[in-house]
Protein backbone atom coordinates (compact mmCIF):
# COMPACT_ATOMS: atom_id res chain seq x y z
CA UNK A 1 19.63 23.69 -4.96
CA UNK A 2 17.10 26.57 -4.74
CA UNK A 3 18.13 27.63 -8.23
CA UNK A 4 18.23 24.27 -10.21
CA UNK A 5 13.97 24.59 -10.63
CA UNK A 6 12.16 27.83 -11.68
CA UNK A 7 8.40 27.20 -11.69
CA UNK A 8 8.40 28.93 -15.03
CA UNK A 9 10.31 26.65 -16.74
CA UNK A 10 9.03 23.76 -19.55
CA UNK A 11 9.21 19.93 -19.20
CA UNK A 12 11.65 20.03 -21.59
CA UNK A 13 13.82 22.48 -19.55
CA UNK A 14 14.40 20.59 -16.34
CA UNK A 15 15.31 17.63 -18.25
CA UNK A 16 18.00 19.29 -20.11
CA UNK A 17 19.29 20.94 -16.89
CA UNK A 18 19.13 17.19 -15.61
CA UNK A 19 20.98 15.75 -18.19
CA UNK A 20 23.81 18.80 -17.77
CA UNK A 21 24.05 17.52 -13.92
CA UNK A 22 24.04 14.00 -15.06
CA UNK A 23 27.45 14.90 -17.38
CA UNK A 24 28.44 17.29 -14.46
CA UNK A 25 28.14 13.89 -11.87
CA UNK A 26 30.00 11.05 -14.64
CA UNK A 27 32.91 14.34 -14.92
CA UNK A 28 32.92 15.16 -11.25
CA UNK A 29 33.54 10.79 -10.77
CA UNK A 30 36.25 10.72 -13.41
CA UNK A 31 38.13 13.14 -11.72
CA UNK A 32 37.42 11.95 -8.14
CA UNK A 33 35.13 15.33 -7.07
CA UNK A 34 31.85 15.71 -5.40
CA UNK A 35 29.19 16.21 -7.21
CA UNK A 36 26.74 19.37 -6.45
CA UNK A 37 25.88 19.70 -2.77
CA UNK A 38 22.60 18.51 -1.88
CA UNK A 39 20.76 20.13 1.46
CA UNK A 40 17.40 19.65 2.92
CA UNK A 41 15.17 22.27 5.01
CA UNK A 42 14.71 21.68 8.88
CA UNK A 43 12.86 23.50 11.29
CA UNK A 44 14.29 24.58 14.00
CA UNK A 45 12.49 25.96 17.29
CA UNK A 46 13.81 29.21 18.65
CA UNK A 47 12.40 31.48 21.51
CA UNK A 48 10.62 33.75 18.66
CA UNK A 49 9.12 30.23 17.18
CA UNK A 50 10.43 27.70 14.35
CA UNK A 51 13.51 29.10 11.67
CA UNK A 52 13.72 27.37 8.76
CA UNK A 53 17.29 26.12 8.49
CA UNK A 54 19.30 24.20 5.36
CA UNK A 55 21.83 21.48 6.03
CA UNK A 56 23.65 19.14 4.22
CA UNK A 57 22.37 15.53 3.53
CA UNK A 58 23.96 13.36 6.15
CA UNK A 59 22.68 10.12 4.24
CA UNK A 60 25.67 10.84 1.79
CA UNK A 61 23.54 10.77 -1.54
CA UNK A 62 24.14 13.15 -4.21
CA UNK A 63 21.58 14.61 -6.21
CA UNK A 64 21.84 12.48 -9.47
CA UNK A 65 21.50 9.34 -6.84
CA UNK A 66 18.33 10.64 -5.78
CA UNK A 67 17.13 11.99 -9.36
CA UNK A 68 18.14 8.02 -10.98
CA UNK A 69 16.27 6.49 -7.71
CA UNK A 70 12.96 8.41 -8.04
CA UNK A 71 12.43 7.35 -11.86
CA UNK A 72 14.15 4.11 -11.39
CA UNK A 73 16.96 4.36 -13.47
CA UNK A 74 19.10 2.83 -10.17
CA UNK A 75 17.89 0.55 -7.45
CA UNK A 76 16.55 1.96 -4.27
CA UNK A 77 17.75 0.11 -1.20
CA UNK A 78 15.50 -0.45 1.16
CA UNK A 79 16.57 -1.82 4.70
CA UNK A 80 15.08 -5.17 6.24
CA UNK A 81 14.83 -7.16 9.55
CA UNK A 82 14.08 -10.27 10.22
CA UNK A 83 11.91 -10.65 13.09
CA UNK A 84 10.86 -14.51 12.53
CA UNK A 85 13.33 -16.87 11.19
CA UNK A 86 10.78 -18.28 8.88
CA UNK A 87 10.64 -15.05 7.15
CA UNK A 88 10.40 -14.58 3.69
CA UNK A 89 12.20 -12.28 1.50
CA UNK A 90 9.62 -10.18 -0.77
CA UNK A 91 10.52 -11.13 -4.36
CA UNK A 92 9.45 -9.84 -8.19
CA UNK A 93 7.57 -12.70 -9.60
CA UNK A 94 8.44 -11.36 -12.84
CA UNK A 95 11.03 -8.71 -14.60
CA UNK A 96 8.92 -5.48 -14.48
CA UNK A 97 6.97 -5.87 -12.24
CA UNK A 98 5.45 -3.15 -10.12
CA UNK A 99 4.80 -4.89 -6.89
CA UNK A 100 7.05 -7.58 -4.98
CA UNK A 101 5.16 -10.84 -3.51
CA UNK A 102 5.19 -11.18 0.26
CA UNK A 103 4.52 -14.18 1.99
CA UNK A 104 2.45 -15.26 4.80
CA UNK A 105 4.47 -17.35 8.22
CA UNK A 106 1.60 -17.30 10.33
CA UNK A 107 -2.21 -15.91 10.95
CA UNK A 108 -4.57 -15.37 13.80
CA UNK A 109 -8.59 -14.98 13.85
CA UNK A 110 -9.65 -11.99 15.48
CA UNK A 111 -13.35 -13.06 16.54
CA UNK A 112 -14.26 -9.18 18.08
CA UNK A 113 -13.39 -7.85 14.26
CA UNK A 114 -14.31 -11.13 12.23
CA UNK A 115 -10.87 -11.04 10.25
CA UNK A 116 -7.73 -12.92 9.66
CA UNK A 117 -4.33 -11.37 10.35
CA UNK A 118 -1.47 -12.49 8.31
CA UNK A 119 1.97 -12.05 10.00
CA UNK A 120 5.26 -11.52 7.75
CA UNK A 121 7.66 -11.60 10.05
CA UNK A 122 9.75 -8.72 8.34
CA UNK A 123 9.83 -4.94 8.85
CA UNK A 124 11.73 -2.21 6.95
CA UNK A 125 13.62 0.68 6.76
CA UNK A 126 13.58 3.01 3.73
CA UNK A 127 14.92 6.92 3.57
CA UNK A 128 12.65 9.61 4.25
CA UNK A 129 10.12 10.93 1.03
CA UNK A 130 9.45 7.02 0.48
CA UNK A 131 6.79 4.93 1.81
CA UNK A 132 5.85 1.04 1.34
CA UNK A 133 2.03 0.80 -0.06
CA UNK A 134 0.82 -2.79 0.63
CA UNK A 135 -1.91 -3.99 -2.21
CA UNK A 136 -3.80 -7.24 -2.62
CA UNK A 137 -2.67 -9.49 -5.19
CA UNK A 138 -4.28 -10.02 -8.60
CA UNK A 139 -5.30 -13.13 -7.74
CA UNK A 140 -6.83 -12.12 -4.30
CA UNK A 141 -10.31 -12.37 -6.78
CA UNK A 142 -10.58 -15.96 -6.29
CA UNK A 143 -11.76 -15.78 -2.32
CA UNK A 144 -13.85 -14.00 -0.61
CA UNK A 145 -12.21 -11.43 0.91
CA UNK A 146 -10.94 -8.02 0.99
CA UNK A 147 -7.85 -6.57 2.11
CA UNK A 148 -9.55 -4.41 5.38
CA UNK A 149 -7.81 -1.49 4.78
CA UNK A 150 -7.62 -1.56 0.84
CA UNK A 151 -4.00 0.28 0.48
CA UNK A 152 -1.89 -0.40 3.91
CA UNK A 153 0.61 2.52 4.08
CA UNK A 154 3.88 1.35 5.69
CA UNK A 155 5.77 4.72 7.28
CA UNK A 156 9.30 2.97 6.02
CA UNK A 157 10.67 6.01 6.88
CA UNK A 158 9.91 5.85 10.56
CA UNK A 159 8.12 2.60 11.25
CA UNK A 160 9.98 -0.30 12.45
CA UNK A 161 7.30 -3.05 13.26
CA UNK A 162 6.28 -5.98 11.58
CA UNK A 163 4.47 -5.81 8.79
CA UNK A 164 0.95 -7.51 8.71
CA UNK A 165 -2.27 -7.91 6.11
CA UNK A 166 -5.66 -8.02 7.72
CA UNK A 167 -7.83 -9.42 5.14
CA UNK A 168 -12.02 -9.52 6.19
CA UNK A 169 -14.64 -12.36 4.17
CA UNK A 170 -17.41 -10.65 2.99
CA UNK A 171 -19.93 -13.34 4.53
CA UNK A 172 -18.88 -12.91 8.01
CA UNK A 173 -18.51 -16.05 9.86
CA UNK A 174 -21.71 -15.79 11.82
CA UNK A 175 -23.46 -15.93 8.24
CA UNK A 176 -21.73 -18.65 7.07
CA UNK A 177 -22.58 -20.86 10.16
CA UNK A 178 -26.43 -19.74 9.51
CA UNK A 179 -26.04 -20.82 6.40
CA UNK A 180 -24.30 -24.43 7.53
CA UNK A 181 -26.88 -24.61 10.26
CA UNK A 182 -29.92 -24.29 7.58
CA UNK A 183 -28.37 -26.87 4.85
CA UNK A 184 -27.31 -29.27 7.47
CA UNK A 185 -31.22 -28.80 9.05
CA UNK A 186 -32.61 -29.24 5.28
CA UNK A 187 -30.12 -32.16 4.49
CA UNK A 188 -31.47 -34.49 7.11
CA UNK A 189 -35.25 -33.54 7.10
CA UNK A 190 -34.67 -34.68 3.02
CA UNK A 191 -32.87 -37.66 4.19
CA UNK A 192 -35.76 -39.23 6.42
CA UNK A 193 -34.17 -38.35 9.20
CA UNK A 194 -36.27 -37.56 12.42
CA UNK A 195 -36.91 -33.81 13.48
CA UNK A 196 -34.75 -34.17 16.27
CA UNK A 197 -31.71 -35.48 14.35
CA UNK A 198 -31.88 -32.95 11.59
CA UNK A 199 -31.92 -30.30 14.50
CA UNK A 200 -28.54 -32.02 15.77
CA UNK A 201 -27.27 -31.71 12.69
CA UNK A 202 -27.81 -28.24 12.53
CA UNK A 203 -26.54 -27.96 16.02
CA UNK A 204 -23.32 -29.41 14.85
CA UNK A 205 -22.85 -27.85 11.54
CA UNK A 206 -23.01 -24.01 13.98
CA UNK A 207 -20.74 -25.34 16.30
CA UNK A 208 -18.14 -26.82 13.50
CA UNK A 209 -18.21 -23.21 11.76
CA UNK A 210 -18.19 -20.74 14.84
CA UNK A 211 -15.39 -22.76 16.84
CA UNK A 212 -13.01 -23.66 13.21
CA UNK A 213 -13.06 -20.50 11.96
CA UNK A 214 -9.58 -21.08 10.05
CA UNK A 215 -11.76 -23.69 7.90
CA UNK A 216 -13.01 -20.14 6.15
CA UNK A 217 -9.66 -18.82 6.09
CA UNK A 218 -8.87 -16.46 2.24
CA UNK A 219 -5.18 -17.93 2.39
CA UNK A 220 -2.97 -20.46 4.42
CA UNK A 221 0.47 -20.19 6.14
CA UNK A 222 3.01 -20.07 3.19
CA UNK A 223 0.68 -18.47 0.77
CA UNK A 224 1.52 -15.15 -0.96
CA UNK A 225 -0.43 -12.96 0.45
CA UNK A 226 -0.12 -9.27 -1.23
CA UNK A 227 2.65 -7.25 -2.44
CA UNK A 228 4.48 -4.29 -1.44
CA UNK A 229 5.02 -1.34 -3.77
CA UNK A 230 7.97 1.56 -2.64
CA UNK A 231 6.82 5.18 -4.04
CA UNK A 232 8.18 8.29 -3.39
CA UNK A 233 5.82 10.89 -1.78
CA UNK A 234 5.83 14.58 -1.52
CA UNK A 235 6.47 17.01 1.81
CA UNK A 236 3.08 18.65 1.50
CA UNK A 237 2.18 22.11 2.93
CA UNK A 238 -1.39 23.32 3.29
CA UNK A 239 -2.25 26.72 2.40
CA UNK A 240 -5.58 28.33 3.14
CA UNK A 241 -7.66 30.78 0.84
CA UNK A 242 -10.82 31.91 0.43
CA UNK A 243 -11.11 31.33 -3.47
CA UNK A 244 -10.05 28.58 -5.65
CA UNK A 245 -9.21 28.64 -9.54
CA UNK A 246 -11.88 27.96 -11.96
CA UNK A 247 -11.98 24.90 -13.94
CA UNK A 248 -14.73 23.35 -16.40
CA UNK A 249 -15.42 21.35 -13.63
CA UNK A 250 -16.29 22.73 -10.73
CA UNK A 251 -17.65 21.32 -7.96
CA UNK A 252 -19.68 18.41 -10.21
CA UNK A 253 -18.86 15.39 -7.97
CA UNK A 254 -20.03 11.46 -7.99
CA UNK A 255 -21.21 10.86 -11.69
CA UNK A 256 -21.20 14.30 -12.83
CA UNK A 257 -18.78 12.70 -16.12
CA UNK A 258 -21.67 10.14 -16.23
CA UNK A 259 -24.40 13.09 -16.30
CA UNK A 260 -22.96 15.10 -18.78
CA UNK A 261 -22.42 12.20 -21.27
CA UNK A 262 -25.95 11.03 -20.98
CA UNK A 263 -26.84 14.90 -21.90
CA UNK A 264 -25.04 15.03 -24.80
CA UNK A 265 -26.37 11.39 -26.13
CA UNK A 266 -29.85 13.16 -25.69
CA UNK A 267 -28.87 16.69 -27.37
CA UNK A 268 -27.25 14.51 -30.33
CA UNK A 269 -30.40 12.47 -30.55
């Protein structure tokens, strides 16, 4: 495995050496052989520290199953459990599309954090070097709120809980039973009504926001929620130095493209 990828080699290159493992995998089928041996790197501790050690895969995928899995030219199976009955299975709402629909079975109000948590009732299983990113839904635009984290990561790999969405209004619930309060106050003083029963109103407009706060709720039970995208991700290792290459930009950071366009609109002036 070491030897199928040389750093110095073209685009172009790898792809022809995949293709020759691709025929290599269709002969090694026809006449009933493995296909090239696949093995991974594990640390293992010793007395002198951690030896880096290379094994077989035990999940019994070749390397054109991986290779067709990571561009998509074969399914990748990903493992699910139940843990409600009223679960719903995650579905493409179209042919092509990047993200699969889940759906909410329940939600709860969390009053210390303002937000609404949206329970699936499913959790997954997916092999290691592939994650399951949870996104809002196109459509999410039409409330008022934001997914709280933006991108949930789901460790597949490891992870074995329910998945949840915590989604957060932007006008927190206080504000919108300020708001109730001060229309139902205004309502009543325009309707004739006394002082005292305009400030009942009021009274009763807080009290129907602060204690119903499912009234402001971005989705119902049964609602799709978001959508879950699977993407492969890397084994990254962190090397210090003291020096970094040097590129045109630099360290130009928020706006910088902005900056320099704005120059050049002045120099061409």
């Amino acid at each position: 495995m070491a030897e199928f990828y040389n750093k110095n080699e073209s685009v172009g290159d790898i792809f022809r050496k995949i293709n020759q493992m691709s025929e290599l995998s269709k002969k090694a089928q026809e006449e009933d052989l493995k296909c090239p041996e696949v093995k991974i790197t594990t640390k293992t501790e010793t007395k002198d520290g951690f030896e880096e050690v290379e094994q077989p895969r035990t999940d019994g995928k070749d390397f054109m199953t991986l290779v067709k899995q990571a561009i998509g030219m074969q399914k990748l199976e990903i493992k699910f459990k139940k843990l409600d009955e009223r679960a719903i299975v995650p579905t493409y709402a179209h042919d092509g599309d990047v993200g699969m629909d889940m759906t909410a079975i329940d939600v709860e109000y969390n009053s210390e954090m303002d937000c609404y948590i949206y329970h699936t009732g499913l959790a997954f299983e997916s092999d290691k070097h592939y994650g399951i990113f949870l996104f809002p839904r196109s459509s999410n635009r039409k409330t008022d709120a934001y997914l709280c984290n933006h991108v949930g990561i789901d460790d597949s790999a490891i992870y074995r809980g329910e998945i949840m969405f915590c989604f957060k209004n932007r006008t927190s619930l206080r504000q919108i039973a300020l708001e109730s309060r001060t229309i139902a106050f205004f309502n009543a003083i325009e309707g004739g009504k006394s002082l005292e029963h305009a400030i009942e109103e009021s009274v009763k407009a807080w009290n129907e926001a602060i204690f119903n706060p499912m009234l402001f709720a971005p989705y119902k039970v049964g609602d799709r929620i978001g959508q879950m995208v699977a993407l492969p991700y890397p084994n990254v290792k962190l090397r210090e130095y003291k020096n970094l290459s040097e590129t045109e930009r630099q360290n130009n950071g928020f706006g910088s493209t902005d900056k320099k366009n704005k120059f050049w609109k002045l120099w061409e002036s």
